[in-house]
Structures are given as structure tokens and as C-alpha cells.
N, C-alpha and C. Protein backbone atom coordinates (compact mmCIF):
# COMPACT_ATOMS: atom_id res chain seq x y z
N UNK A 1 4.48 6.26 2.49
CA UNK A 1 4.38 7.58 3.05
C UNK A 1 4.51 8.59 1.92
N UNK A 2 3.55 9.30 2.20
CA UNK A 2 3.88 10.60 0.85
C UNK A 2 4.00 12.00 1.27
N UNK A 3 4.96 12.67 0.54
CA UNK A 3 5.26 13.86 1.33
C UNK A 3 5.13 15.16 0.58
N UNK A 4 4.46 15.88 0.58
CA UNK A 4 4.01 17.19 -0.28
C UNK A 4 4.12 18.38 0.26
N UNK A 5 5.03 19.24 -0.62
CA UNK A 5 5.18 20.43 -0.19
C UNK A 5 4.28 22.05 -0.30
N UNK A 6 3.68 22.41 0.16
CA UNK A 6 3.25 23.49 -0.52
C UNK A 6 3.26 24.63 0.23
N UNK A 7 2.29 25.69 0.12
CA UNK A 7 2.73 27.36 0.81
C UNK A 7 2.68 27.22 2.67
N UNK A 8 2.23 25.73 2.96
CA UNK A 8 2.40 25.73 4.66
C UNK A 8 3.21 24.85 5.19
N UNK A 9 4.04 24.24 4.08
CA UNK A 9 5.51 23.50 4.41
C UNK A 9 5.37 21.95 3.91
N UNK A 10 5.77 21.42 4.43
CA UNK A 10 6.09 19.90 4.16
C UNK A 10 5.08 19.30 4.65
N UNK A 11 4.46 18.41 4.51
CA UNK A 11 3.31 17.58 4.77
C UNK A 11 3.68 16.67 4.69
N UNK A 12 3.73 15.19 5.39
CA UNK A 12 3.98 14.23 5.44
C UNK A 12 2.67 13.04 5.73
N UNK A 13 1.89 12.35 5.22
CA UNK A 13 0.74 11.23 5.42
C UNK A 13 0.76 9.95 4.69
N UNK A 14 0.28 9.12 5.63
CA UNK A 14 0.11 7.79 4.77
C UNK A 14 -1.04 7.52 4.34
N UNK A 15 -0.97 6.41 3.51
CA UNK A 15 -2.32 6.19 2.38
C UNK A 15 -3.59 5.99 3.23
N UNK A 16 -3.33 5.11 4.95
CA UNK A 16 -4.46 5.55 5.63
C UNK A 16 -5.58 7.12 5.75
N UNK A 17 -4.80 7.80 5.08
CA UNK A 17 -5.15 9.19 5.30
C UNK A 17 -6.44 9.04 4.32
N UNK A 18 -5.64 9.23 3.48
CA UNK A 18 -6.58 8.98 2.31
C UNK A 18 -7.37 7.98 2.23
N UNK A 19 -7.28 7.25 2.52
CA UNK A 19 -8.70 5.73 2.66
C UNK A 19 -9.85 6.60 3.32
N UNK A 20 -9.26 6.82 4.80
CA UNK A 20 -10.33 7.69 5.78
C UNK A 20 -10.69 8.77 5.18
N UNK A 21 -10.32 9.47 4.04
CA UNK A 21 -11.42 10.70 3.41
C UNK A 21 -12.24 10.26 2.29
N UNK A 22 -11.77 9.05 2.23
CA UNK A 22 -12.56 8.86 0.96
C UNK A 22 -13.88 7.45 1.62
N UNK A 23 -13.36 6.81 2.75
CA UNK A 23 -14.51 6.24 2.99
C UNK A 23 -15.70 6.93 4.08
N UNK A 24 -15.01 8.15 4.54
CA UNK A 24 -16.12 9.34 5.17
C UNK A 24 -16.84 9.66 4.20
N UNK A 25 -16.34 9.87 2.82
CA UNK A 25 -17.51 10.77 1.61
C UNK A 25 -18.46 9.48 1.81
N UNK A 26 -17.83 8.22 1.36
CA UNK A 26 -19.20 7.13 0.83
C UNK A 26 -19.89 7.27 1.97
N UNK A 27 -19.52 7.11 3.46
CA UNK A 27 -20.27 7.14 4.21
C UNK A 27 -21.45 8.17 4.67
N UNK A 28 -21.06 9.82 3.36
CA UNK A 28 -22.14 10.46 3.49
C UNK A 28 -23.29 10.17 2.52
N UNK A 29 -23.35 8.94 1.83
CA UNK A 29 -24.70 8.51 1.69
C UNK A 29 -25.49 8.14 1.96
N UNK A 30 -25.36 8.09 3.28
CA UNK A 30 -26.06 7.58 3.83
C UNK A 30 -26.48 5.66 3.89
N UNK A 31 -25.80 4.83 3.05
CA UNK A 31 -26.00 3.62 3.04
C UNK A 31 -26.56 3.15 1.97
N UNK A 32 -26.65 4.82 0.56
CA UNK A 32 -26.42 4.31 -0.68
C UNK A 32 -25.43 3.89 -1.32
N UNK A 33 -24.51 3.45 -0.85
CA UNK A 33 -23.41 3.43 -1.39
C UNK A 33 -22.73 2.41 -0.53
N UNK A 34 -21.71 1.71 -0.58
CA UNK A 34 -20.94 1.26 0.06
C UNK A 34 -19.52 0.78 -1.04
N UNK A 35 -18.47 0.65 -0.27
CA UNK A 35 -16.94 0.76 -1.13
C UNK A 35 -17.30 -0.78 -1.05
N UNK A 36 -16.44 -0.97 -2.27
CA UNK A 36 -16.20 -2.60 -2.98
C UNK A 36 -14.72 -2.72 -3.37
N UNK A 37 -14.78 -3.53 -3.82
CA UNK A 37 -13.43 -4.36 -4.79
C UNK A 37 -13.76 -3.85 -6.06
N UNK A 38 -12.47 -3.55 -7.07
CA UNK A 38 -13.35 -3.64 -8.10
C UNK A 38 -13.78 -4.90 -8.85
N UNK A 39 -14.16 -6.19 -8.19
CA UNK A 39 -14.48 -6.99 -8.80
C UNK A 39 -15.94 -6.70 -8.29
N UNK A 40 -16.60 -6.11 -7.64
CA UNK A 40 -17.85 -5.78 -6.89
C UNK A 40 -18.24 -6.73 -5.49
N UNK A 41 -16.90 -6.70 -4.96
CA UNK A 41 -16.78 -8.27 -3.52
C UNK A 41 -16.32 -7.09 -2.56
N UNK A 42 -17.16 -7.30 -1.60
CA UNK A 42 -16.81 -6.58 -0.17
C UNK A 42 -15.48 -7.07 0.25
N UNK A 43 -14.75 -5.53 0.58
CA UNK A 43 -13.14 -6.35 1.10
C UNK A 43 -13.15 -6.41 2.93
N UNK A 44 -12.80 -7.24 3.13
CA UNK A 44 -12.61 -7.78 4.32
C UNK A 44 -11.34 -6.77 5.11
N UNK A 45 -10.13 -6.33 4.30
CA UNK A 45 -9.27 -5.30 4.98
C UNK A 45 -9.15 -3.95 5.28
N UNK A 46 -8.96 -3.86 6.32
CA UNK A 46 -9.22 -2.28 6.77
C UNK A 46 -8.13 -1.31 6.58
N UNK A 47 -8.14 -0.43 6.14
CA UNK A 47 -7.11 0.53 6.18
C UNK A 47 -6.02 1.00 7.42
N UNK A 48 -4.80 1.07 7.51
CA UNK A 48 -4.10 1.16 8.60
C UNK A 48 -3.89 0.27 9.70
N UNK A 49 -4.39 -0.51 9.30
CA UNK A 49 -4.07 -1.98 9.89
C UNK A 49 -2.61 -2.48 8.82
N UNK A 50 -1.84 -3.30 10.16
CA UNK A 50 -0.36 -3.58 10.01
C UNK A 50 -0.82 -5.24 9.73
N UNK A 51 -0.39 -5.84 8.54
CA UNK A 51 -0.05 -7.30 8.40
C UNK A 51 0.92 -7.79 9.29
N UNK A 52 0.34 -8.94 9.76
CA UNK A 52 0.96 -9.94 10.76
C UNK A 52 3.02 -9.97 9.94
N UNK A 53 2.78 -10.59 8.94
CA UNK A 53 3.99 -11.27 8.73
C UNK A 53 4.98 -9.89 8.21
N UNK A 54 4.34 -8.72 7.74
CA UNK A 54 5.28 -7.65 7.82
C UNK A 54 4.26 -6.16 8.13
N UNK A 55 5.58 -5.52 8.77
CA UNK A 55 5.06 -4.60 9.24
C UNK A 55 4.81 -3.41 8.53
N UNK A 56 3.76 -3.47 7.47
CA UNK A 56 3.42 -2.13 6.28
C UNK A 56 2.09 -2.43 6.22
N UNK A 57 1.77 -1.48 5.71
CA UNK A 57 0.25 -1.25 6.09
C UNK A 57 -0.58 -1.90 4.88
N UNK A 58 -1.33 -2.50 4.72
CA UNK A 58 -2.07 -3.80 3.81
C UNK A 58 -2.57 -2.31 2.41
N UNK A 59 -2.47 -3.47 1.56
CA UNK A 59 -2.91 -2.64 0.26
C UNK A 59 -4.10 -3.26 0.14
N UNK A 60 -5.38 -2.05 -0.06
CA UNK A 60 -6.56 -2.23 -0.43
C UNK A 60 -6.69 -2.06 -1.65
N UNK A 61 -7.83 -2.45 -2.20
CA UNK A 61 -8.27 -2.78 -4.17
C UNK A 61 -8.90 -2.00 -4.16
N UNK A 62 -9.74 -1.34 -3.62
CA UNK A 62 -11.30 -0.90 -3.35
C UNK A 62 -11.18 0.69 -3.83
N UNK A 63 -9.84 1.28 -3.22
CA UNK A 63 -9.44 2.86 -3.49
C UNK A 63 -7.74 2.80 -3.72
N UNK A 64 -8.03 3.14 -5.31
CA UNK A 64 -6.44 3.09 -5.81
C UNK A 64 -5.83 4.75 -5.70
N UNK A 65 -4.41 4.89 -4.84
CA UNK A 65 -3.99 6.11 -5.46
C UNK A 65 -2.78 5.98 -6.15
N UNK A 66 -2.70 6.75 -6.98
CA UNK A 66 -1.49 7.28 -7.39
C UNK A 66 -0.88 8.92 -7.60
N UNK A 67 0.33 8.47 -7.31
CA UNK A 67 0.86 9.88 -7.00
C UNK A 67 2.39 9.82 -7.62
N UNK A 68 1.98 11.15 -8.24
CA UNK A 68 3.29 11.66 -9.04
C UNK A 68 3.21 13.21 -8.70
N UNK A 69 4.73 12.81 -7.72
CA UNK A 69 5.73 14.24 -7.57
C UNK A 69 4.33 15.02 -6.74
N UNK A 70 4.23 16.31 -7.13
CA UNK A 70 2.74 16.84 -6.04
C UNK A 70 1.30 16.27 -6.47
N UNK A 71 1.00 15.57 -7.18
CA UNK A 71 -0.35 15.46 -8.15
C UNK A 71 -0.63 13.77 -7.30
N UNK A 72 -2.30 14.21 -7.53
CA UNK A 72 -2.71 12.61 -6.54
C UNK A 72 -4.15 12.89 -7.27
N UNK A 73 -4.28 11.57 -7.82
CA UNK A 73 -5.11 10.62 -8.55
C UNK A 73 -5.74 9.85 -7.58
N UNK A 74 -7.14 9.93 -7.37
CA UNK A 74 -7.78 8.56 -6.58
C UNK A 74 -8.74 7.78 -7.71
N UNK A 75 -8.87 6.71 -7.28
CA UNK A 75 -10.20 5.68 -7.87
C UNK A 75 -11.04 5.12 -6.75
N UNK A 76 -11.94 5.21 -6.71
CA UNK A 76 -12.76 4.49 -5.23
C UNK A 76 -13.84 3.65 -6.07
N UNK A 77 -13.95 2.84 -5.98
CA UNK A 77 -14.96 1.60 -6.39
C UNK A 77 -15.92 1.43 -5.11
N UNK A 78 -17.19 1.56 -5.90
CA UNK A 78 -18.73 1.26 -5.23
C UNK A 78 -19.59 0.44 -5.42
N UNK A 79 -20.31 0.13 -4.90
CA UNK A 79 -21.70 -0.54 -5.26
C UNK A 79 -23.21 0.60 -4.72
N UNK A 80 -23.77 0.78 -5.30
CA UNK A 80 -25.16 1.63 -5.04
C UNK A 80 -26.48 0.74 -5.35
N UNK A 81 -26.91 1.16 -4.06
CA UNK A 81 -28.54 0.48 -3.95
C UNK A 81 -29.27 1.02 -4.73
N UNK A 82 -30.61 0.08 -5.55
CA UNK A 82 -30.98 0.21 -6.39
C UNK A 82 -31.85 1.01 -6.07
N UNK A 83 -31.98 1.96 -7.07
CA UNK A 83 -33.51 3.13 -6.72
C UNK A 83 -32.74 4.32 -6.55
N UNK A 84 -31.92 4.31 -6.46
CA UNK A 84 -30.78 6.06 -6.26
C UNK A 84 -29.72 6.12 -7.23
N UNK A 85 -29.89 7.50 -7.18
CA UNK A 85 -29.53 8.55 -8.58
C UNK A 85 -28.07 7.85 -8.36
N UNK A 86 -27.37 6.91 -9.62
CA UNK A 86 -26.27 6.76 -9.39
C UNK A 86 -25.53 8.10 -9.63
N UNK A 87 -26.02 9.03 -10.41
CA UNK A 87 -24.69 10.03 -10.54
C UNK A 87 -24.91 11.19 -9.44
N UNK A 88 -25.70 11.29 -9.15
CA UNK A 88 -25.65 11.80 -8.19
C UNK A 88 -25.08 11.66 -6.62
N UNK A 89 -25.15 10.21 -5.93
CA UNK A 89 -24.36 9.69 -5.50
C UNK A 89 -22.57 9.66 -5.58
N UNK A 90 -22.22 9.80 -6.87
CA UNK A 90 -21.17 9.36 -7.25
C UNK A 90 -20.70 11.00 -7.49
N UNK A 91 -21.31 11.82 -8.10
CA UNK A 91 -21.01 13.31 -7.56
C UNK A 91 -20.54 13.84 -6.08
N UNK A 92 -21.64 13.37 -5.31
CA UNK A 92 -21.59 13.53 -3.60
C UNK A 92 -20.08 13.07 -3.39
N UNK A 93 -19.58 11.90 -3.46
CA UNK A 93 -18.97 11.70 -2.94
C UNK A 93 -17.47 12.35 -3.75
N UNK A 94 -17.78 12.83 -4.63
CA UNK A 94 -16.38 13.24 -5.60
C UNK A 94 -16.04 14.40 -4.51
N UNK A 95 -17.51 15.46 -4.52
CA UNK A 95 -17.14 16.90 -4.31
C UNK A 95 -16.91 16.92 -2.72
N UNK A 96 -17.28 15.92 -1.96
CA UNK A 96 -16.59 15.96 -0.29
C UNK A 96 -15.19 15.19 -0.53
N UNK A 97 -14.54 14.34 -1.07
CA UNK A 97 -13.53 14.16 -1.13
C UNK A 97 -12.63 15.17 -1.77
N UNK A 98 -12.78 16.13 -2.71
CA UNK A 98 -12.04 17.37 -2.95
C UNK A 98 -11.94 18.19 -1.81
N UNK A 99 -13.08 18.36 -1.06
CA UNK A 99 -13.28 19.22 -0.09
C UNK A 99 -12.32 18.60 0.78
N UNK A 100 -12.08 17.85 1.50
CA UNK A 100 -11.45 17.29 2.69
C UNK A 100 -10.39 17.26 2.06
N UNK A 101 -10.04 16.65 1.07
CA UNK A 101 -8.34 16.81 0.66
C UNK A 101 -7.55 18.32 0.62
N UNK A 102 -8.95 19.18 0.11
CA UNK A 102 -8.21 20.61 0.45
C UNK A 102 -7.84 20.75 1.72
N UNK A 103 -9.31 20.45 2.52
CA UNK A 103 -9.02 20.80 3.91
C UNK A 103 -7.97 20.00 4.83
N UNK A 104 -8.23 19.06 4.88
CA UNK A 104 -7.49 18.64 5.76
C UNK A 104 -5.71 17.94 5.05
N UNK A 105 -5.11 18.09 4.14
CA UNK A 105 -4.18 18.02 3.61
C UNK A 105 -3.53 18.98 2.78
N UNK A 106 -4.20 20.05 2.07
CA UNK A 106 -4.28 21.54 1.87
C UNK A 106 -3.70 20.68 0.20
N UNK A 107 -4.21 19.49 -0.41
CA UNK A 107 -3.95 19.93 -1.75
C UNK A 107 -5.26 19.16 -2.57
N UNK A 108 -5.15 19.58 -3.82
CA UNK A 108 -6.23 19.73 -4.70
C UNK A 108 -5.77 18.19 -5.34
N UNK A 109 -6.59 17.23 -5.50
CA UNK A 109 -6.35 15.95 -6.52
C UNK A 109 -6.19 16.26 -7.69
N UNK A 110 -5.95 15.98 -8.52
CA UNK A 110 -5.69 16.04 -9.90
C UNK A 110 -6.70 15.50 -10.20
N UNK A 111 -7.39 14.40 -10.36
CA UNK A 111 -8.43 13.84 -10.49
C UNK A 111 -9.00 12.51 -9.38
N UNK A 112 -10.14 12.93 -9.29
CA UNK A 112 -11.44 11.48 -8.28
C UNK A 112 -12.02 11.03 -9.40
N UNK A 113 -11.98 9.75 -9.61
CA UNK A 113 -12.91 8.88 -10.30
C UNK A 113 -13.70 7.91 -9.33
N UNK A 114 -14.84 7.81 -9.52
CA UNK A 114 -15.92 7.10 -8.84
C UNK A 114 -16.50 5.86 -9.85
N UNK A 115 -15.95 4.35 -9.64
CA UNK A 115 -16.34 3.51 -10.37
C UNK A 115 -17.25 2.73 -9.78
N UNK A 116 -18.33 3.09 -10.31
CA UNK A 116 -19.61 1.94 -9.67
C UNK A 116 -19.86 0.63 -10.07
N UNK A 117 -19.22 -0.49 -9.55
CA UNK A 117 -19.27 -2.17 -9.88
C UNK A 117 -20.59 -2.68 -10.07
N UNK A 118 -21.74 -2.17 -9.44
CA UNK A 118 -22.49 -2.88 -9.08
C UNK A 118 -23.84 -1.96 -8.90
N UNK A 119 -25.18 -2.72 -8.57
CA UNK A 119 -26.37 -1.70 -8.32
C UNK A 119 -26.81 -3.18 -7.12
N UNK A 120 -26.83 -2.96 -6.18
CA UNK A 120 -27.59 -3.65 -5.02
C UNK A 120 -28.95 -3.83 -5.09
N UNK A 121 -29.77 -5.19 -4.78
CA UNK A 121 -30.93 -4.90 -4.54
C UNK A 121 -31.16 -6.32 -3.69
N UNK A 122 -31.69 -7.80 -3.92
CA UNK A 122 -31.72 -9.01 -3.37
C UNK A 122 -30.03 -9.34 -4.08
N UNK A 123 -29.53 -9.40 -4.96
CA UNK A 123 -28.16 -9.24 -5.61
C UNK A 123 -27.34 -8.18 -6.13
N UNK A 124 -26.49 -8.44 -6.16
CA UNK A 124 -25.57 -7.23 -7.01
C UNK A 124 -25.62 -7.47 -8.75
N UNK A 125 -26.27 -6.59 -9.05
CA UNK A 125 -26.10 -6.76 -10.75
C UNK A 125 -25.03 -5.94 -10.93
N UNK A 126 -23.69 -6.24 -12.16
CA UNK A 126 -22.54 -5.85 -12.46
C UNK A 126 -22.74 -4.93 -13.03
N UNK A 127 -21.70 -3.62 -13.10
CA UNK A 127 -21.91 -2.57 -13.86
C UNK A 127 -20.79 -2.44 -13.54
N UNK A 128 -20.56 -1.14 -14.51
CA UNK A 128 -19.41 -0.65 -15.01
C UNK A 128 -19.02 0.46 -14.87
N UNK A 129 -19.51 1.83 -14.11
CA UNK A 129 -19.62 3.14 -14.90
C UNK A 129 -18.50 3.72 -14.11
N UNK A 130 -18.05 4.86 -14.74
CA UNK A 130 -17.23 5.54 -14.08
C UNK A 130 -17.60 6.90 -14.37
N UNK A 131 -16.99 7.43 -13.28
CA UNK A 131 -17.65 9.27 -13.17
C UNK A 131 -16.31 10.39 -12.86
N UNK A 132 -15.75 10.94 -13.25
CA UNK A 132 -14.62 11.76 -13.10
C UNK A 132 -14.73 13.09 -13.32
N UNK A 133 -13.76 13.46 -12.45
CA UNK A 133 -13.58 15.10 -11.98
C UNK A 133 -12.32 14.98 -11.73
């Protein structure tokens, strides 16, 4: 649970929060894009879902945060279908995830990095790139 204070009081959210703004941006690509592992392997776990054997909410690979004191760092790992502007893609989804973190949590990330594993086509060819704001 993370709790941030600013000019409209105390805010209190869990990392589900953040999964769900950051897998709404990929999802505004329309289906250029889709979130990965960063090994470039589709993850099978969903965000805000409770593990059987304890009751905390499962840690995903796919979108790392970290957070120090008010400041929040994301990483979201992708794969993009071949034939589309990877940086452009990987822009899209930076500047709606700033947007929604303003909006709907009222604070600014410190930094979004967008790491693209992969380029889709009959296979995933490996890549590497990363894009930050």
C-alpha cells in the first residue's frame, strides 16, 4: 500500500492501481502493443488478484514500481507488432500514463520507462530498447 500526501490530503492506493493505468495506456494501442515479462513471455498473473497460500496481492515482472518517500518510478515491458512506429507507440503510452497518474492519483511520476522486449510478427524477435520520460 502506498500513501502520498499532497495539496488534497492523504492518498492511500495499492500497486493494483497502478498496473490498471498503465495496462489502460498499452491498451490504447490498439493491439500494437501488448505487456510482457521482461524476458519477452506473456505473464499469466493478473493484477489484484490475492494468492491462494497468502493473502497479498501477487507481484508482477511485466511493470516494476518503485517508490521513494513522494516520487514513483514505473518500468512497463512490451512487445510491439511488427510494422509500427516503435517510438511512437512507446511515447503513446508514456504520455497517457502521466496523464492518468495526474489525474486520477493527483501526482506526477518521476520517471515512465517503456522497455520493448520484443517486435511480434509469426515470432517474437528479442530486443532491447528502452524509452524514458
Amino acid at each position: 500500500m502506498f500513501e502520498i500526501s499532497n495539496e488534497l490530503g492523504e492518498i492511500r492506493f495499492s500497486k493494483s492501481v497502478i498496473y490498471k493505468i498503465c495496462a489502460d495506456a498499452v491498451d490504447l494501442c490498439e493491439g500494437n502493443a501488448r505487456i510482457q515479462n521482461y524476458k519477452g513471455r506473456y505473464s499469466t498473473k493478473r493484477p489484484g488478484l490475492l494468492t491462494a497460500f497468502s493473502q497479498q496481492e501477487e507481484e508482477l515482472d511485466d511493470i516494476e514500481i518503485q517508490m521513494a518517500d513522494q516520487d514513483v518510478a514505473l518500468k512497463i515491458h512490451i512487445v510491439t507488432r511488427f510494422g509500427v512506429s516503435i517510438s511512437g507507440t512507446a511515447n503513446t503510452i508514456i504520455d497517457h500514463v502521466y496523464e492518468q497518474m495526474q489525474e486520477v492519483l493527483g501526482i506526477r511520476p518521476v520517471s515512465v520507462t517503456v522497455v520493448v522486449t520484443g517486435i511480434a510478427s509469426k515470432t517474437i524477435a528479442k530486443r532491447h530498447l528502452e524509452f524514458t520520460r
